[in-house]
Protein backbone atom coordinates (compact mmCIF):
# COMPACT_ATOMS: atom_id res chain seq x y z
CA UNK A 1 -18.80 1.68 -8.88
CA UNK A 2 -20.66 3.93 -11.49
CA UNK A 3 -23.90 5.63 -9.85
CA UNK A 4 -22.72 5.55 -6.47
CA UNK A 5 -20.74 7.14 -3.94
CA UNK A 6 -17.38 6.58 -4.47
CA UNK A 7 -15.98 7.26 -0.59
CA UNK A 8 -18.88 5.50 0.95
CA UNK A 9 -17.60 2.24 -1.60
CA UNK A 10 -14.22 2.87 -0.65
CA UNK A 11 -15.24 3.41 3.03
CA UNK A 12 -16.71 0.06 3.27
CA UNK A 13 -14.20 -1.83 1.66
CA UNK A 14 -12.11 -0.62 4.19
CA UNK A 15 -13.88 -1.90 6.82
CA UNK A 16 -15.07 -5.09 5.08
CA UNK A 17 -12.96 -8.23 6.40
CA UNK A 18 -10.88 -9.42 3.26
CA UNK A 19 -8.58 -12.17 2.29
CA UNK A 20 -5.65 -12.40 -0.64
CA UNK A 21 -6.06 -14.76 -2.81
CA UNK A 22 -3.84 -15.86 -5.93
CA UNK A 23 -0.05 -17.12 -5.61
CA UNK A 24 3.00 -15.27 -5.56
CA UNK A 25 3.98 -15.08 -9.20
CA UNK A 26 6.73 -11.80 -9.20
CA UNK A 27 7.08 -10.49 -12.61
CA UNK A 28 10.06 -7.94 -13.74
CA UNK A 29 8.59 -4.55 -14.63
CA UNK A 30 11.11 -1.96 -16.74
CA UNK A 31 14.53 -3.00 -17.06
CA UNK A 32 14.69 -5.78 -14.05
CA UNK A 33 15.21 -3.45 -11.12
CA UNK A 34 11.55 -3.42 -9.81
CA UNK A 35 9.60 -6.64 -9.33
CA UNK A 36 5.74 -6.42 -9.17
CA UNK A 37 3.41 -8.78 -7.32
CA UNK A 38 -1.02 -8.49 -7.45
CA UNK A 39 -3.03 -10.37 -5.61
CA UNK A 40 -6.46 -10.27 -5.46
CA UNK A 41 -8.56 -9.53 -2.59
CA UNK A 42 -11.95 -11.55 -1.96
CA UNK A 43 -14.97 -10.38 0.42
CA UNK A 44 -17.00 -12.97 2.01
CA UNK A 45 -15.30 -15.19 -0.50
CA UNK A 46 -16.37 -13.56 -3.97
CA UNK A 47 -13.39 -11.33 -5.79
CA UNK A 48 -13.84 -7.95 -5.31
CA UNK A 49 -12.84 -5.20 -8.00
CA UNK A 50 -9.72 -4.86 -5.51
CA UNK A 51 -6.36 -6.11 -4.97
CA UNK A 52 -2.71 -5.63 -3.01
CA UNK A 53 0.43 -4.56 -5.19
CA UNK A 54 3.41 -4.98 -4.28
CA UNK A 55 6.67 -3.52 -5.53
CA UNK A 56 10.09 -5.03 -4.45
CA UNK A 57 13.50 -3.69 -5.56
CA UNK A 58 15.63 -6.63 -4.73
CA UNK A 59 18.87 -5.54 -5.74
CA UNK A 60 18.49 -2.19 -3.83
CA UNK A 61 21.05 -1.35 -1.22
CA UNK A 62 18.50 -1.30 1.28
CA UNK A 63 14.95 -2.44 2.36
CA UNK A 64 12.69 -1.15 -0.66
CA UNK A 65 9.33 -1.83 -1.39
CA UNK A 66 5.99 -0.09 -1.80
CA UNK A 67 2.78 -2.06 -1.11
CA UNK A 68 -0.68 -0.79 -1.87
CA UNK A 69 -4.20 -1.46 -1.83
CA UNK A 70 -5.96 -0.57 -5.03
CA UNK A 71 -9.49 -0.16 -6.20
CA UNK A 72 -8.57 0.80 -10.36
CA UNK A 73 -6.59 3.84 -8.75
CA UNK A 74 -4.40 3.41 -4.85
CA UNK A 75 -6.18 3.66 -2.20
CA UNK A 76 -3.85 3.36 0.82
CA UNK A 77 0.02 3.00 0.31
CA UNK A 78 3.24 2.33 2.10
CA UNK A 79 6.25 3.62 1.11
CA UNK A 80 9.08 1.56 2.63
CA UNK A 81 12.27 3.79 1.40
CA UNK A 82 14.81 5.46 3.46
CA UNK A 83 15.97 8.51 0.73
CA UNK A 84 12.71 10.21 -0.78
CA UNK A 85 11.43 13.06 0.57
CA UNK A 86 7.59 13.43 1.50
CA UNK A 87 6.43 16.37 2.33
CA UNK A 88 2.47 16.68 3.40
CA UNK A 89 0.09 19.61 2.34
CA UNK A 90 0.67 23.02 4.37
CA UNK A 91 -3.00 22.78 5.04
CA UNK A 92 -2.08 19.41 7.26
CA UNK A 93 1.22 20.79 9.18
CA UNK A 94 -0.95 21.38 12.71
CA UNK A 95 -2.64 17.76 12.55
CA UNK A 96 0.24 15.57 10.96
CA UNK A 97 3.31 15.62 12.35
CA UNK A 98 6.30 15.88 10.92
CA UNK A 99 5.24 17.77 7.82
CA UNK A 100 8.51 16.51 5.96
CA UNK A 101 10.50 13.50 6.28
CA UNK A 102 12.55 11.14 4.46
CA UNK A 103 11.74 7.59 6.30
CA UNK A 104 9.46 4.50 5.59
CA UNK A 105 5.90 6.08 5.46
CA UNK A 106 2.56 5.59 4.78
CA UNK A 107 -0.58 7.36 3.24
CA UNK A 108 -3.84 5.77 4.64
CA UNK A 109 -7.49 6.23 3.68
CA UNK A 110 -8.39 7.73 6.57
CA UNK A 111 -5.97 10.44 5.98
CA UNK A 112 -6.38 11.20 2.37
CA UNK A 113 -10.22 10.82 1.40
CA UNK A 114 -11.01 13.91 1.79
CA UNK A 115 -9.23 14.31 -1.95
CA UNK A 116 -12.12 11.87 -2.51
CA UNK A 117 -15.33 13.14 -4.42
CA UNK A 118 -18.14 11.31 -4.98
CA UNK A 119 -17.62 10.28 -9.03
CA UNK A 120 -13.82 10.20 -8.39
CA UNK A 121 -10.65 8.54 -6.19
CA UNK A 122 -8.23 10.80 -5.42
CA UNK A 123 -5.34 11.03 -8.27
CA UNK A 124 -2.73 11.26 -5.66
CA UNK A 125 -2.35 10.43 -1.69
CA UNK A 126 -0.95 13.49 -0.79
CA UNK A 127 -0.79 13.26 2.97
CA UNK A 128 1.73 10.64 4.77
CA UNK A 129 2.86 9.64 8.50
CA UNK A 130 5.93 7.60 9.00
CA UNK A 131 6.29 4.43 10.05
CA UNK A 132 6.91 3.32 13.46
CA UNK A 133 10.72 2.24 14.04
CA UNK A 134 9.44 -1.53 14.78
CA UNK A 135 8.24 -2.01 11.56
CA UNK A 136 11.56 -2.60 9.25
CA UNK A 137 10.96 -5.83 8.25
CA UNK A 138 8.74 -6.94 5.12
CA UNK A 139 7.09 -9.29 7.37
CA UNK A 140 6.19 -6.79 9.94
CA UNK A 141 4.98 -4.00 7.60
CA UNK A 142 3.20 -6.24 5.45
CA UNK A 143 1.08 -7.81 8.41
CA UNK A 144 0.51 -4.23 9.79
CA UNK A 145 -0.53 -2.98 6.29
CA UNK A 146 -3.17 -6.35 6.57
CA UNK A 147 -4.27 -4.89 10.03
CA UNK A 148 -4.44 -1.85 9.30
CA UNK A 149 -7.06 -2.48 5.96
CA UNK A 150 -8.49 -5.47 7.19
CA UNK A 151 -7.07 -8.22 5.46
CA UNK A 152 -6.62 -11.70 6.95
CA UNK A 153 -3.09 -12.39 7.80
CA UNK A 154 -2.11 -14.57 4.79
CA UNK A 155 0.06 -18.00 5.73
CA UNK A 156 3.42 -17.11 5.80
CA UNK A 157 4.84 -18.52 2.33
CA UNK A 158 2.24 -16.37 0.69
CA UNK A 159 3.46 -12.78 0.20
CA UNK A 160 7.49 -12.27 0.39
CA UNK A 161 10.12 -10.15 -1.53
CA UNK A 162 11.95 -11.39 -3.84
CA UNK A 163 15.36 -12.75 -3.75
CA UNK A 164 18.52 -10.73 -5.30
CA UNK A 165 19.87 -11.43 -8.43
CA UNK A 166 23.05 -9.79 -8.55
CA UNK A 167 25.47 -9.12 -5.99
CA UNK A 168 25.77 -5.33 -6.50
């Protein structure tokens, strides 16, 4: 990406139909409570400096994961989590509603490149909408997250959580 624009890159990629490609090969990050998952993504069939990470927390009480779309730093995130608190930059309050919440969410592109420069991706995604209540299910975000950045729906068996390995 060195010597050109950054956002227009990013921009493109965006719009760029993509595929995953790869095969679901989960490894343990840390001490076994968070699973990670890359795939790469291919345009027009050649691998692209991109990919999709996933992170899974099987043994969680409830749903967790975080999926994201990466290019060297995230890009566009979701943040499937019922307790952490997000709360969006004062500067957003009168175009993105609620300003604070603590429910599944997600920080698109379209929302946070304008912490984009030209040389640099944003450090952070700073600004966040939640999740419609239809999407609870891995399945469901996950193929709305493909939609959403342009990625062919993968087959089915492709990209799933995780199973639990203990029973609390």
């Amino acid at each position: 990406m060195a010597g050109q624009n950054i956002l227009a890159l990013v921009d493109a990629l965006i719009q760029a139909e993509k595929t995953l490609g790869g095969a679901p090969d989960w490894q343990q990050v840390g001490n076994g409570d968070e699973e990670r998952l890359v795939l790469p993504i291919f345009v027009d069939g050649v691998s692209s400096n991109a990919s999709v990470e996933i992170k899974a927390y099987p043994n969680s009480a409830i749903l967790r994961f975080r999926v994201m779309l990466l290019v060297g730093k995230c890009i566009w995130r979701i943040d499937h989590t019922e307790y952490e608190q997000h709360v969006n930059p004062i500067d957003t309050f009168s175009t993105v509603t609620p300003p604070s919440f603590t429910c599944p969410h997600f920080h698109s592109w379209a929302d946070n490149r304008r912490y984009c420069t030209s040389a640099n991706l944003p450090s952070k995604l700073k600004i966040a909408r939640p999740l419609e209540t239809h999407h609870r299910s891995f399945d469901a975000v996950f193929r709305w997250f493909c939609g959403e950045v342009n990625i062919a729906q993968p087959h089915a068996s492709m990209v799933y959580l995780p199973a639990r390995t203990r029973l609390m």
